[in-house]
Protein backbone atom coordinates (compact mmCIF):
# COMPACT_ATOMS: atom_id res chain seq x y z
CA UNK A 1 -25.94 -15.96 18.44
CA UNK A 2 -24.74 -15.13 14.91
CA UNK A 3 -20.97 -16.12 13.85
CA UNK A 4 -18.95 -13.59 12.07
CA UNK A 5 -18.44 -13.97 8.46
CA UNK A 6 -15.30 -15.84 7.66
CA UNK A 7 -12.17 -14.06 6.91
CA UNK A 8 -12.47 -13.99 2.94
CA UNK A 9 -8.60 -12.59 2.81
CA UNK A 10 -4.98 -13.99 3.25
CA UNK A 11 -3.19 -10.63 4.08
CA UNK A 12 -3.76 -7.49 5.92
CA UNK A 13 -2.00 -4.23 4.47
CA UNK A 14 -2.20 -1.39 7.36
CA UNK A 15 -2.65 2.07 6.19
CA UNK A 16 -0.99 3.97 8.71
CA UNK A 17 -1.21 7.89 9.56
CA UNK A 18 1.85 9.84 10.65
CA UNK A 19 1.78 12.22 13.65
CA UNK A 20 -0.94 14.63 13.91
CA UNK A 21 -2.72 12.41 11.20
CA UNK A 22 -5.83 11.37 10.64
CA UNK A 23 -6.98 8.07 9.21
CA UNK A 24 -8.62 10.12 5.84
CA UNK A 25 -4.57 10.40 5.09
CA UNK A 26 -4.65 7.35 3.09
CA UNK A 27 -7.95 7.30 1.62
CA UNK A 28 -6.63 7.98 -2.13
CA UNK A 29 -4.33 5.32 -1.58
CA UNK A 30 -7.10 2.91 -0.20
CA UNK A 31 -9.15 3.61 -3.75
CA UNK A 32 -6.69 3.21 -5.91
CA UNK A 33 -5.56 -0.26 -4.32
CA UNK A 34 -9.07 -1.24 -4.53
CA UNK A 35 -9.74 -0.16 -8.05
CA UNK A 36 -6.27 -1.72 -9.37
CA UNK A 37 -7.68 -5.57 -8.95
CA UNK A 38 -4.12 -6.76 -7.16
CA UNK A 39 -5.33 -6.28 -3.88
CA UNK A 40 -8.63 -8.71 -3.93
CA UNK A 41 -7.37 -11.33 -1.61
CA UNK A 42 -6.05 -8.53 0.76
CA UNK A 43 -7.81 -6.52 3.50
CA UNK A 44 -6.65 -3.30 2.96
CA UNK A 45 -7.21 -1.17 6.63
CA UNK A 46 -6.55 1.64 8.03
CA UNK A 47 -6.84 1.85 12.17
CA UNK A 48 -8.83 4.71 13.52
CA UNK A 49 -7.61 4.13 17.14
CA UNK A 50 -4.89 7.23 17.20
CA UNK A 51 -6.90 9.78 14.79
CA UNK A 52 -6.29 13.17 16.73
CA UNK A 53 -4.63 11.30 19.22
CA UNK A 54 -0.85 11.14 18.43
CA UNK A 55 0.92 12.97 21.52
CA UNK A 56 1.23 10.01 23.96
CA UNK A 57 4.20 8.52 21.51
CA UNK A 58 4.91 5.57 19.33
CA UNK A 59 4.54 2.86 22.74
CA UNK A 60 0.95 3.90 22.87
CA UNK A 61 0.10 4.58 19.94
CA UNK A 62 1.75 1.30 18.24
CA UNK A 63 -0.03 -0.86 21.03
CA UNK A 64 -3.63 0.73 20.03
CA UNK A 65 -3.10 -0.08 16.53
CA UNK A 66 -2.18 -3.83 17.73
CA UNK A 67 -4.89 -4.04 20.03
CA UNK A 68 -7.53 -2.77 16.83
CA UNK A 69 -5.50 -4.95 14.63
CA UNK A 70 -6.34 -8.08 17.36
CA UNK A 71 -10.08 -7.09 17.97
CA UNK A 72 -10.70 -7.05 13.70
CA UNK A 73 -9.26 -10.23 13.48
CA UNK A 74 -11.08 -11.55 16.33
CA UNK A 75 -13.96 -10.42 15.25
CA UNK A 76 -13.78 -12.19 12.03
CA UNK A 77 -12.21 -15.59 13.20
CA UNK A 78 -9.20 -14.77 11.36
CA UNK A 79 -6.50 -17.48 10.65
CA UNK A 80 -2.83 -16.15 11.31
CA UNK A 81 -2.22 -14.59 8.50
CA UNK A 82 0.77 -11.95 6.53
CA UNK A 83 0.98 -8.68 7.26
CA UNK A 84 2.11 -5.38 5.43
CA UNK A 85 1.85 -1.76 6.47
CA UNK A 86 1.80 1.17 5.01
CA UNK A 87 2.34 4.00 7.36
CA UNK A 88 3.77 7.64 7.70
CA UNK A 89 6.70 8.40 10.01
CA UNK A 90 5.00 8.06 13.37
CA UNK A 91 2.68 5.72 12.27
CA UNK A 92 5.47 3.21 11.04
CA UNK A 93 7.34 3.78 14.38
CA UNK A 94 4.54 3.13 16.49
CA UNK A 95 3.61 -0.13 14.45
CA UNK A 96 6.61 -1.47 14.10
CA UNK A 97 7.08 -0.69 18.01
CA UNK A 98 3.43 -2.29 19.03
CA UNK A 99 4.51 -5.67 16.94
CA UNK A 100 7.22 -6.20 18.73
CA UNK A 101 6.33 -5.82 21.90
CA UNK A 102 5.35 -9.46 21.79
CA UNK A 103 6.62 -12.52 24.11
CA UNK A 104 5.71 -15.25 22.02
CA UNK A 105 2.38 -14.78 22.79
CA UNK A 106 2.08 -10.99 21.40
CA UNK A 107 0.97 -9.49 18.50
CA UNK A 108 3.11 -10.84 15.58
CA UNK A 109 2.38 -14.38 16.92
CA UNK A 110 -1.45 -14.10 17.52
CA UNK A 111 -2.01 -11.96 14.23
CA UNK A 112 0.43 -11.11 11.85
CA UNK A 113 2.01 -15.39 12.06
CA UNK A 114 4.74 -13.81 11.57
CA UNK A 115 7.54 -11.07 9.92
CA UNK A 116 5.89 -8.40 7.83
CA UNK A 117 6.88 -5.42 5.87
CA UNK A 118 6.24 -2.31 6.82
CA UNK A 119 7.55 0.96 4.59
C-alpha cells in the first residue's frame, strides 16, 4: 500500500463560497495568491462539499466543510496545523459554526490545533 505524500505546508487558508455559491467563486483569488510567492508554505483550498448545495443552513453546511477539511488532512498525514479562511457570508457562518462544534475532540482540535482567522 502506498503512503500519502507528506504534508509539504504549515497552514491551510479556506476559500469559502457564500450562499448559492459555487466553489469557482474564488478562483481569481486562488491565482493571484499563488502567483504572489507569499503563500508557498500555505495550502490554499477551497471545499467543494456545499457547491449547489447551500439550503440546508450554516449547521450543515459548516460541518461538511469540517468533515472535507478532516478527510484532506487525513489523507495527507497532516500535523495539526493553523488555519485561515476566507469565505463569503454563508460560507464564513457555516465555518465558523462547523469549528466550533468541537468537544475537545472536534474539529479545531484534530485539524486546525487551534484558533484561526476567518474574514
Amino acid at each position: 500500500m502506498d503512503e500519502p505524500p507528506l504534508f509539504p505546508y504549515n497552514e491551510v487558508y479556506l476559500l469559502i463560497h457564500g450562499n448559492h455559491g459555487k466553489t469557482d467563486d474564488w478562483g481569481a483569488l486562488e491565482e493571484a495568491m499563488q502567483a504572489s510567492g507569499a503563500f508557498d508554505n500555505v495550502l490554499v483550498y477551497r471545499p467543494t462539499c456545499n457547491d449547489g448545495n447551500t439550503s440546508r443552513g450554516v449547521n450543515v453546511g459548516g460541518q461538511r466543510i469540517v468533515d472535507e477539511l478532516l478527510k484532506l488532512l487525513a489523507d495527507h498525514l497532516a500535523p495539526r496545523l493553523g488555519h485561515s479562511a476566507k469565505a463569503d457570508d454563508a460560507g464564513g457562518m457555516s465555518f465558523r459554526n462547523g469549528v466550533r462544534r468541537g468537544d475537545g475532540d472536534g474539529p479545531q482540535d484534530a485539524a486546525a490545533g487551534g484558533e484561526g482567522a476567518v474574514s
